[in-house]
PDB file of N, CA and C in Angstrom:
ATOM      1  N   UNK A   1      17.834  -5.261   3.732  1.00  0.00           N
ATOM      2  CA  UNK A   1      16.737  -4.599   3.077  1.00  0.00           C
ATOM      3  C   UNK A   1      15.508  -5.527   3.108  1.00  0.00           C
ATOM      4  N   UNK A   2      14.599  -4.821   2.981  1.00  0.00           N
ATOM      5  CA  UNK A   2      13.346  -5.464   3.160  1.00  0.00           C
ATOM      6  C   UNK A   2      11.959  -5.256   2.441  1.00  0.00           C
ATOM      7  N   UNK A   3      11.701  -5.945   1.033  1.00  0.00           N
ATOM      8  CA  UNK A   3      10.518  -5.670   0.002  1.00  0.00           C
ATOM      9  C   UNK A   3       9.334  -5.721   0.256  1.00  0.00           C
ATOM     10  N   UNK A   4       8.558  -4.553   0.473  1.00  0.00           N
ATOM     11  CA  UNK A   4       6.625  -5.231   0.537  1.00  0.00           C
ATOM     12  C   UNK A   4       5.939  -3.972  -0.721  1.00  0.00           C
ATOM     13  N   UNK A   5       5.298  -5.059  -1.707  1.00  0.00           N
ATOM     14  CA  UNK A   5       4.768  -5.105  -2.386  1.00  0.00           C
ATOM     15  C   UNK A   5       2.762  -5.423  -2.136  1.00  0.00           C
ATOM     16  N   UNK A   6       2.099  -4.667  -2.295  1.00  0.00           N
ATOM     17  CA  UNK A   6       0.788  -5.004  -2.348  1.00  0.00           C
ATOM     18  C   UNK A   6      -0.095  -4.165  -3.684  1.00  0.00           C
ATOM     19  N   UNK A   7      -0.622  -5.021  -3.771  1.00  0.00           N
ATOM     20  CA  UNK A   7      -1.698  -4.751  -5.377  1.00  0.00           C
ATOM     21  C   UNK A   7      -3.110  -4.570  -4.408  1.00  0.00           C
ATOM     22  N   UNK A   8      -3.590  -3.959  -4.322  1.00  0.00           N
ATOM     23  CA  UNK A   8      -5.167  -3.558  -4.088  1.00  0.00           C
ATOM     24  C   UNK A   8      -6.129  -3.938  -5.486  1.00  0.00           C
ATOM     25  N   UNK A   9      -6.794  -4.471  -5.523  1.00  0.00           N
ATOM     26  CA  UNK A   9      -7.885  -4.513  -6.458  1.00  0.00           C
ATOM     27  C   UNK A   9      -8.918  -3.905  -5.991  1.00  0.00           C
ATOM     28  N   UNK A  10      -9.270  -2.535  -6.486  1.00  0.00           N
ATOM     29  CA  UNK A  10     -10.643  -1.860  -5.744  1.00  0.00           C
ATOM     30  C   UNK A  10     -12.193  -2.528  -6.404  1.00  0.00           C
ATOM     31  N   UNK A  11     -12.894  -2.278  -5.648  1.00  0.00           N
ATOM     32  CA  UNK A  11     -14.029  -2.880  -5.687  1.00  0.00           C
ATOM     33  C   UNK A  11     -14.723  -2.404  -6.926  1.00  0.00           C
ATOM     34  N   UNK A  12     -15.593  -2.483  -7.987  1.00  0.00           N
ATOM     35  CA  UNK A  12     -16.278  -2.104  -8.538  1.00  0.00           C
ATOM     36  C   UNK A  12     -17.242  -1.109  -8.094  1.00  0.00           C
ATOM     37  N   UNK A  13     -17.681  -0.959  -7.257  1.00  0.00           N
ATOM     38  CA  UNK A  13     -18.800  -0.592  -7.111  1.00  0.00           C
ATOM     39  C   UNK A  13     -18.171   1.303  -5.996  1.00  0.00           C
ATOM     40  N   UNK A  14     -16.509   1.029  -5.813  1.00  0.00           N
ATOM     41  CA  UNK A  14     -15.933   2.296  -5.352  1.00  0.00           C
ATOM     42  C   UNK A  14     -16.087   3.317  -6.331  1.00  0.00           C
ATOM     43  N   UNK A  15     -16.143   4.800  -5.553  1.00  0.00           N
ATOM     44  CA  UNK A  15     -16.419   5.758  -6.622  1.00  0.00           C
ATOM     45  C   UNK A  15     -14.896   6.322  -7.055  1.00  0.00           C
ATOM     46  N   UNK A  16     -14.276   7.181  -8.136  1.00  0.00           N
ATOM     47  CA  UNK A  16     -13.359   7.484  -8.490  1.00  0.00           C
ATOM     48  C   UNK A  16     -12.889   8.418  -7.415  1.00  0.00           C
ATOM     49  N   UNK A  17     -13.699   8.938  -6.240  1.00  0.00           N
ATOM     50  CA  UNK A  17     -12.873  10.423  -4.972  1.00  0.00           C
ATOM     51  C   UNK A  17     -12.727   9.338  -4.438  1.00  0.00           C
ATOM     52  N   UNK A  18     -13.280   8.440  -3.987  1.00  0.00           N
ATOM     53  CA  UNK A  18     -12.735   7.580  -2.716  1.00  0.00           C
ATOM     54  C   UNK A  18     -11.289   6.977  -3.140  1.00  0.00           C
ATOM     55  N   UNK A  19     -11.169   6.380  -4.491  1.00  0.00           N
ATOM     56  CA  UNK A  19     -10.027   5.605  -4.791  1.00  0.00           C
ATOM     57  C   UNK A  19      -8.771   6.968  -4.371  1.00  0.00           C
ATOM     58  N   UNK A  20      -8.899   8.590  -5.093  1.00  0.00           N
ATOM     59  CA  UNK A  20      -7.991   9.678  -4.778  1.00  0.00           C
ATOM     60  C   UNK A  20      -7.982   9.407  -3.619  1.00  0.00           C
ATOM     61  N   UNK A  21      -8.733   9.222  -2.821  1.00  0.00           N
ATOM     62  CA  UNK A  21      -8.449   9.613  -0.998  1.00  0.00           C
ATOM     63  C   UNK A  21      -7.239   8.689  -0.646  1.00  0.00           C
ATOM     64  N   UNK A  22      -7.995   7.110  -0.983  1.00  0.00           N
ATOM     65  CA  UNK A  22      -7.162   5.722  -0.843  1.00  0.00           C
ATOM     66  C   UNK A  22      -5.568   6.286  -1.041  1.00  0.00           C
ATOM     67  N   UNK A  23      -5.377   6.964  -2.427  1.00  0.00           N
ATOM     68  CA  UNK A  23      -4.154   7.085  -2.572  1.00  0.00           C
ATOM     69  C   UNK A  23      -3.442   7.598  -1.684  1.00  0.00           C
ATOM     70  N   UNK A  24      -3.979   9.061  -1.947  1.00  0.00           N
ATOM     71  CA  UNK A  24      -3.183  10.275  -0.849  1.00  0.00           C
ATOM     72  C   UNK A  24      -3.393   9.570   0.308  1.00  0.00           C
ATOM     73  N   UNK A  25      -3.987   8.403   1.051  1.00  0.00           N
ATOM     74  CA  UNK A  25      -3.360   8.061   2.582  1.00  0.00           C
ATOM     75  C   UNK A  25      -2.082   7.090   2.173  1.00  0.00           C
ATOM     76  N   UNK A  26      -3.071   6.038   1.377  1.00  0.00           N
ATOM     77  CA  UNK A  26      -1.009   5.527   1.379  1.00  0.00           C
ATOM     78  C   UNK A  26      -0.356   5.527   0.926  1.00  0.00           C
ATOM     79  N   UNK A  27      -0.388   6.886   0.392  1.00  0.00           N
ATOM     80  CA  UNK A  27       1.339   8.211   0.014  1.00  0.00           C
ATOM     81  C   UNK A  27       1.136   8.391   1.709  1.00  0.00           C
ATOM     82  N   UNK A  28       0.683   9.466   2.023  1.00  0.00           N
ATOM     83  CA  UNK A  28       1.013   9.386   3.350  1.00  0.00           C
ATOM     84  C   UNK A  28       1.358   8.912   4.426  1.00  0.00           C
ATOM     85  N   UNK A  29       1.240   7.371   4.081  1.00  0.00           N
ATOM     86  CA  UNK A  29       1.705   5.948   5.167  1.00  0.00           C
ATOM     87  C   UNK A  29       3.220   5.746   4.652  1.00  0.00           C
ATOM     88  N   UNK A  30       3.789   6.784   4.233  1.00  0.00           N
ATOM     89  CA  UNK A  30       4.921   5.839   3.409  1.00  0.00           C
ATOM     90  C   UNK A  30       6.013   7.218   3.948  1.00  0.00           C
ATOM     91  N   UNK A  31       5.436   8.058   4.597  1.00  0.00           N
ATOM     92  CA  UNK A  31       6.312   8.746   5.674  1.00  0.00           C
ATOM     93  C   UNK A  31       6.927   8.770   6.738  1.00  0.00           C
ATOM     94  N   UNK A  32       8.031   7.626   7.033  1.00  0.00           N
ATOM     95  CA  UNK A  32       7.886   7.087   8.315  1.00  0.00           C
ATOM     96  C   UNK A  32       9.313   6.603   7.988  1.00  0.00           C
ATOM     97  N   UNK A  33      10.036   6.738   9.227  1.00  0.00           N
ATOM     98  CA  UNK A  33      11.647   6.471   9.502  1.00  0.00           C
ATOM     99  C   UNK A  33      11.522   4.594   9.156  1.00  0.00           C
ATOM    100  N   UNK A  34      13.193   4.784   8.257  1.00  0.00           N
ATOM    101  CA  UNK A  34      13.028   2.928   7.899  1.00  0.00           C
ATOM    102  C   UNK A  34      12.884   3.155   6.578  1.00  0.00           C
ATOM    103  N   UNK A  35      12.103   3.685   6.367  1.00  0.00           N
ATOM    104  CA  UNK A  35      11.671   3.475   5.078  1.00  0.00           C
ATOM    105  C   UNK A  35      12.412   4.189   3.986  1.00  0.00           C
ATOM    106  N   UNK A  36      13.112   3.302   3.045  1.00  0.00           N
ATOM    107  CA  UNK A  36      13.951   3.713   1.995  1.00  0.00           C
ATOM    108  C   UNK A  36      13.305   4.698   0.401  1.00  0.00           C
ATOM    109  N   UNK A  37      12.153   3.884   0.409  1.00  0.00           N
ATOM    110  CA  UNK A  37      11.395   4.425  -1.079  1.00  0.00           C
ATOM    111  C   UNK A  37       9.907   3.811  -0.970  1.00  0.00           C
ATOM    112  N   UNK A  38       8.603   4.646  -1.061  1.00  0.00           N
ATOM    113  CA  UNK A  38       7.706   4.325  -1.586  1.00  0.00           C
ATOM    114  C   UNK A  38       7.277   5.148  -2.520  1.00  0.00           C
ATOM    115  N   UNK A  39       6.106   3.621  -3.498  1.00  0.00           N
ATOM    116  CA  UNK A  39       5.686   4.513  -4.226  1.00  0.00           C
ATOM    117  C   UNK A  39       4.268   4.068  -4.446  1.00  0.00           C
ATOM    118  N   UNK A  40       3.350   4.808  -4.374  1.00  0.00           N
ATOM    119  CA  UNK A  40       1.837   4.607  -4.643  1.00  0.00           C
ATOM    120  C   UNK A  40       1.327   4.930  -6.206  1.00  0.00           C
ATOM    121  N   UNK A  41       0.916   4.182  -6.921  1.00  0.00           N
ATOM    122  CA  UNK A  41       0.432   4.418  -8.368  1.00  0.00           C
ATOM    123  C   UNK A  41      -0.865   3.732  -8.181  1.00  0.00           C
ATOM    124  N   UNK A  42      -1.764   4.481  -9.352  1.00  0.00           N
ATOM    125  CA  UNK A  42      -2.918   3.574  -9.440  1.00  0.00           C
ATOM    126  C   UNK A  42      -2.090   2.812 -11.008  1.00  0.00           C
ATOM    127  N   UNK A  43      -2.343   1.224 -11.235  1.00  0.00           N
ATOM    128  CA  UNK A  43      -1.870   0.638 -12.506  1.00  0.00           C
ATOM    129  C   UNK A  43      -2.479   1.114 -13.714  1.00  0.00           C
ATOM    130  N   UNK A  44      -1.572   1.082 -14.536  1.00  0.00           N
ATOM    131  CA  UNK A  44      -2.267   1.815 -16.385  1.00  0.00           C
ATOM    132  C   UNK A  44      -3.126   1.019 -17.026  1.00  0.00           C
ATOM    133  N   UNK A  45      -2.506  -0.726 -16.651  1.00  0.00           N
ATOM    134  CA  UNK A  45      -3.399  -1.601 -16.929  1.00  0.00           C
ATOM    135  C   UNK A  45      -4.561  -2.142 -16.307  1.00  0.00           C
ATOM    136  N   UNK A  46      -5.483  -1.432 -16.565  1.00  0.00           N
ATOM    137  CA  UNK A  46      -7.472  -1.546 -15.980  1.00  0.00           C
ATOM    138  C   UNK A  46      -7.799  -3.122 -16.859  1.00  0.00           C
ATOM    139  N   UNK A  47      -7.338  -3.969 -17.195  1.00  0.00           N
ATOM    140  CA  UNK A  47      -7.967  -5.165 -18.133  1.00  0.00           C
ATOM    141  C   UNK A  47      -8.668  -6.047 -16.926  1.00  0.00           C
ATOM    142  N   UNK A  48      -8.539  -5.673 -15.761  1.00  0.00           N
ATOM    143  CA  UNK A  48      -8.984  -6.609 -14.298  1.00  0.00           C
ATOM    144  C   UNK A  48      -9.818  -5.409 -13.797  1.00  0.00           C
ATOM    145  N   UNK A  49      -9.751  -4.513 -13.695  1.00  0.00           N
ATOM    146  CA  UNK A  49     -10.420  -3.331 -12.996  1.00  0.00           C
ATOM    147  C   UNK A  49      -9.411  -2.329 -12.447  1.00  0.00           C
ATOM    148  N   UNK A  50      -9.620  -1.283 -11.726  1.00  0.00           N
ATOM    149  CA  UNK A  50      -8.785  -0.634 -10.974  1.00  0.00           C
ATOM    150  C   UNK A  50      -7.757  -1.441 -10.221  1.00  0.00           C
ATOM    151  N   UNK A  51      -6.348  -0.958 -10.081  1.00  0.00           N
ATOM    152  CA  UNK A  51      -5.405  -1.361  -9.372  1.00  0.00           C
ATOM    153  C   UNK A  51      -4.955  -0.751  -8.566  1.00  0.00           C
ATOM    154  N   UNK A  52      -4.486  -0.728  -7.019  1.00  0.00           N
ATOM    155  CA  UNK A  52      -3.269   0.278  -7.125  1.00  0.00           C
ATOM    156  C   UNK A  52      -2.506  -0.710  -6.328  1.00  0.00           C
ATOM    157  N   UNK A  53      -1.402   0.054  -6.879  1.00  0.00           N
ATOM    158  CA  UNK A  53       0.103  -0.174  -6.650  1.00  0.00           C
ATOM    159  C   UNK A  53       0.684  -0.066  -5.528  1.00  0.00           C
ATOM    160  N   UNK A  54       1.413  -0.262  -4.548  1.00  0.00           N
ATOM    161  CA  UNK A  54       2.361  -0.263  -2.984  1.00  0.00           C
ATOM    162  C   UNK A  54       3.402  -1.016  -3.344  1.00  0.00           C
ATOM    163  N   UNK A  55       4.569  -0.368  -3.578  1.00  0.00           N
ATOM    164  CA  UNK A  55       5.438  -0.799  -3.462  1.00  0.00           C
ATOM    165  C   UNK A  55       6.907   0.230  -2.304  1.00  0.00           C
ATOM    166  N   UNK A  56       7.003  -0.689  -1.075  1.00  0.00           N
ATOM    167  CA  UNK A  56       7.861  -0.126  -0.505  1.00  0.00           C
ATOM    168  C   UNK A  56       9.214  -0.601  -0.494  1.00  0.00           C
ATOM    169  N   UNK A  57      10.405   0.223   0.210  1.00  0.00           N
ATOM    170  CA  UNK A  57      11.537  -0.792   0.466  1.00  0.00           C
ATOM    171  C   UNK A  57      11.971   0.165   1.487  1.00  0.00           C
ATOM    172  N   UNK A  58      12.379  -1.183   2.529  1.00  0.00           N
ATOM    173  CA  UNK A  58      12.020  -0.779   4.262  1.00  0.00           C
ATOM    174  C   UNK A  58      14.340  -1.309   4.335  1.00  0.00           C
ATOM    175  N   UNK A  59      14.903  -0.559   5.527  1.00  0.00           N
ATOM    176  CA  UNK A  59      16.123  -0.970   5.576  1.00  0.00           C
ATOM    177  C   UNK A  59      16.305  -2.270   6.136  1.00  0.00           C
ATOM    178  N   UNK A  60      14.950  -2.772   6.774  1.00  0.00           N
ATOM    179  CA  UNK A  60      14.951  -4.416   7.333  1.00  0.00           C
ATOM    180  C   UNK A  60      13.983  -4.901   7.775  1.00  0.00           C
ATOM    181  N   UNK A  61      13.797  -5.939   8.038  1.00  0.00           N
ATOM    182  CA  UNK A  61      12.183  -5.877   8.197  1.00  0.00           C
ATOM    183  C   UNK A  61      11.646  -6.025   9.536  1.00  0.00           C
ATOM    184  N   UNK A  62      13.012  -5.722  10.575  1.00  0.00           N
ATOM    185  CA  UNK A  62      12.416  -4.984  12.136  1.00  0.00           C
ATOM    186  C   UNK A  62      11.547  -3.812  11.847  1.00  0.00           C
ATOM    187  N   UNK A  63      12.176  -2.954  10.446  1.00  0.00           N
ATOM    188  CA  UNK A  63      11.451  -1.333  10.296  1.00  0.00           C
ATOM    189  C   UNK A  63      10.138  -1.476   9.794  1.00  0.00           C
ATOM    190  N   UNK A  64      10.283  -2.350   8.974  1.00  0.00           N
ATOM    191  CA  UNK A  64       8.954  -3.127   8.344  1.00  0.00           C
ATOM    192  C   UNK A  64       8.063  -3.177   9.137  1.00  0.00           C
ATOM    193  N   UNK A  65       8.178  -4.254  10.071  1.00  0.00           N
ATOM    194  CA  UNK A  65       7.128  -4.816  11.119  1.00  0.00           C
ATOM    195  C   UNK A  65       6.955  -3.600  12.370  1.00  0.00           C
ATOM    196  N   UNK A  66       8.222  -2.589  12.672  1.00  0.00           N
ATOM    197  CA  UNK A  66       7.379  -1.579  14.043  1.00  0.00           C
ATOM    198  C   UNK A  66       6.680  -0.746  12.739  1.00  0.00           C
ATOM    199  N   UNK A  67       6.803  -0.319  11.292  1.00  0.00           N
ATOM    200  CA  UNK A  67       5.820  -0.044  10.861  1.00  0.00           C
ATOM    201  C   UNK A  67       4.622  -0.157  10.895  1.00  0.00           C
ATOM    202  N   UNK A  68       4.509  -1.030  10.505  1.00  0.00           N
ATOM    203  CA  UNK A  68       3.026  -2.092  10.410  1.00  0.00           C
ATOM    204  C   UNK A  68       2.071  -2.225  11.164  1.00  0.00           C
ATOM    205  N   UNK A  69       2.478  -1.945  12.742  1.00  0.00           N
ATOM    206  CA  UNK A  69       1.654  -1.632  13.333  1.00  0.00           C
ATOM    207  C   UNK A  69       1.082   0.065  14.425  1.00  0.00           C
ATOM    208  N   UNK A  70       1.905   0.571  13.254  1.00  0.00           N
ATOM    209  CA  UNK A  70       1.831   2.489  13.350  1.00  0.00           C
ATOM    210  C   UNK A  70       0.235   2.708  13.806  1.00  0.00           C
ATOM    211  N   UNK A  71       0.071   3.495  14.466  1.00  0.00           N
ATOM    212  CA  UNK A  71      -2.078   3.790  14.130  1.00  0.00           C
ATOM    213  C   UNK A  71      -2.186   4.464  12.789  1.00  0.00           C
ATOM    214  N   UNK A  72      -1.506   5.095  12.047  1.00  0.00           N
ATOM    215  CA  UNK A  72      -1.248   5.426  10.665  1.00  0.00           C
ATOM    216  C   UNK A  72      -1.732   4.205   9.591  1.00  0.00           C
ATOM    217  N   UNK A  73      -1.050   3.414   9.580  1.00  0.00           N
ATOM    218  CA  UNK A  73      -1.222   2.338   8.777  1.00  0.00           C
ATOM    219  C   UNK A  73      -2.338   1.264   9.093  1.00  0.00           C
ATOM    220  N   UNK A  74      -2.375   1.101  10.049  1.00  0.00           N
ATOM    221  CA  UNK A  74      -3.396   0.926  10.802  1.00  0.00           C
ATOM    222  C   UNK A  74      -4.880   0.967  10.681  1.00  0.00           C
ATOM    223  N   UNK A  75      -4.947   2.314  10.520  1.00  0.00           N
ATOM    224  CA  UNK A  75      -6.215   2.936  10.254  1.00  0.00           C
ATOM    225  C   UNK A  75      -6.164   2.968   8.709  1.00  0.00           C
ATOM    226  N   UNK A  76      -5.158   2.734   7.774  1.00  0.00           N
ATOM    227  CA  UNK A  76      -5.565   3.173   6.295  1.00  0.00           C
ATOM    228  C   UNK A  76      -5.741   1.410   5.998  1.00  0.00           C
ATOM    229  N   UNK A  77      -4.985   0.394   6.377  1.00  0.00           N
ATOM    230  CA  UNK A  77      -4.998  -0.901   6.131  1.00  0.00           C
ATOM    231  C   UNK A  77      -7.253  -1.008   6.625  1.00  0.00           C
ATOM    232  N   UNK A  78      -7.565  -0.407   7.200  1.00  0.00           N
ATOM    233  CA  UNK A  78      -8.998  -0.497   7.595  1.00  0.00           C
ATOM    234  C   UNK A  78      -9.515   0.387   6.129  1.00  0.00           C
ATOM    235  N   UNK A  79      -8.935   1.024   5.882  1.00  0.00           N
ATOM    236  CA  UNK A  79     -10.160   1.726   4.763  1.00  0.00           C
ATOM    237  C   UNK A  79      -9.649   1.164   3.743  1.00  0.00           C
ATOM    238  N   UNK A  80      -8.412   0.434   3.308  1.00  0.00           N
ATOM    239  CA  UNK A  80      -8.241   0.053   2.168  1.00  0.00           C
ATOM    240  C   UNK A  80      -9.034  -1.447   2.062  1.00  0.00           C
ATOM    241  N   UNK A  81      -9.393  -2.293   3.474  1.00  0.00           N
ATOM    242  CA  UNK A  81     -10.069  -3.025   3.277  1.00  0.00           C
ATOM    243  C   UNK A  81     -11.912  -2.947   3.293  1.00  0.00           C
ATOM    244  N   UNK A  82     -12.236  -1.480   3.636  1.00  0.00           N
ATOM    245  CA  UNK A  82     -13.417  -1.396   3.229  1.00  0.00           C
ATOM    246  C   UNK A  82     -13.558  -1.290   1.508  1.00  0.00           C
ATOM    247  N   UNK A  83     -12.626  -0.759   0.805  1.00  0.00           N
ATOM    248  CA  UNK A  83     -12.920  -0.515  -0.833  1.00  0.00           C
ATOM    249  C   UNK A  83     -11.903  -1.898  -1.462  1.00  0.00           C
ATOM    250  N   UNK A  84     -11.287  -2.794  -1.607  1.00  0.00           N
ATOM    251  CA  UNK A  84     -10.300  -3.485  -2.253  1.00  0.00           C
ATOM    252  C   UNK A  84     -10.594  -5.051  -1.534  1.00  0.00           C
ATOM    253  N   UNK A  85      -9.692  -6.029  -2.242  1.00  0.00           N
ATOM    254  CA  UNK A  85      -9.229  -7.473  -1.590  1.00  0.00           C
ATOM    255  C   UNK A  85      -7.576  -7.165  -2.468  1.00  0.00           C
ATOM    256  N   UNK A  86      -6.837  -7.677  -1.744  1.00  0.00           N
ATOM    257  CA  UNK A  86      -4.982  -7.501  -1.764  1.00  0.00           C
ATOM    258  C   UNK A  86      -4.317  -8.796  -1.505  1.00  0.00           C
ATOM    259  N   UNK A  87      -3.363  -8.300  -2.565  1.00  0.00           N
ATOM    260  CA  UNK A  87      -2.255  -9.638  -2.525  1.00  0.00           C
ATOM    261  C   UNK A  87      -0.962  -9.050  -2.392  1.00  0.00           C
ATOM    262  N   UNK A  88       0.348  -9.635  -1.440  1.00  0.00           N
ATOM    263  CA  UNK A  88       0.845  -8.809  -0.289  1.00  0.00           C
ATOM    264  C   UNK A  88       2.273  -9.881  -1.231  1.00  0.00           C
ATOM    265  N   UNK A  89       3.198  -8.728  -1.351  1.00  0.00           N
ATOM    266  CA  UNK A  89       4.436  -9.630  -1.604  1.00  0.00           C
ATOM    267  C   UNK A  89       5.513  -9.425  -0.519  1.00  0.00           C
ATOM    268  N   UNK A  90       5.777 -10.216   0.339  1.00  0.00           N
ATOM    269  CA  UNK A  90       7.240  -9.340   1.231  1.00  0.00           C
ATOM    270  C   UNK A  90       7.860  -9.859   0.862  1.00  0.00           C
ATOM    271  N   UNK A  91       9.660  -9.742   1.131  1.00  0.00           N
ATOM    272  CA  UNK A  91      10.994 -10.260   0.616  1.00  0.00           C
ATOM    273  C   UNK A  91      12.029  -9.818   1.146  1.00  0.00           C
ATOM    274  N   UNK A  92      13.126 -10.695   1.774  1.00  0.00           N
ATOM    275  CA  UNK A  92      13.789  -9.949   1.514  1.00  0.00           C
ATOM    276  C   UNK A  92      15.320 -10.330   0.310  1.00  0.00           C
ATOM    277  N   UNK A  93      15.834  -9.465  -0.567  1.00  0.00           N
ATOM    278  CA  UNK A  93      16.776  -9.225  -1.569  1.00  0.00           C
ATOM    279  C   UNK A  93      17.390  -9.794  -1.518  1.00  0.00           C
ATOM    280  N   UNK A  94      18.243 -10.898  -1.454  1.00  0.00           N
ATOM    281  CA  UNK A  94      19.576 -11.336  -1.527  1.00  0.00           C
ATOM    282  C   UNK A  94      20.280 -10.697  -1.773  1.00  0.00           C
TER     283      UNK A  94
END
């Protein structure tokens, strides 16, 4: 098994439709063979600003990595870095 975790911190200055869009793509990036469970949340706790949430779990992280470079993900990893800066957890479980 194989953990990736990423926190988006959206920008201040993003409007509240763009952050909806952000979401619904990566819910939609999280459709893809390999992949055991995702889940996209924006966080409850705003005390830093907007959050959102990525948390996947991939069956290994061969599925992980031919993920990763999908044109799917691809193209949303580009718009999530026009609105956010991210901190990326991978792992894998013991």
């Amino acid at each position: 098994m194989f953990r990736h975790v990423v926190l988006f911190r959206v920008r201040d200055d993003v409007a509240d439709p763009d952050v909806s869009v952000a979401i619904a793509e990566l819910r939609a990036v999280g459709e893809w063979p390999g992949i055991l469970s995702w889940d996209i949340a924006l966080s409850l706790d705003t005390r830093k600003g907007r959050v959102i949430v990525e948390d996947g779990t991939f069956v290994d992280r061969a599925a992980f990595e031919e993920w990763r470079v999908t044109e799917e993900h691809v193209r949303v990893r580009k718009r999530m870095a026009g609105i956010s800066d991210w901190w990326v957890g991978d792992w894998e479980p013991n």
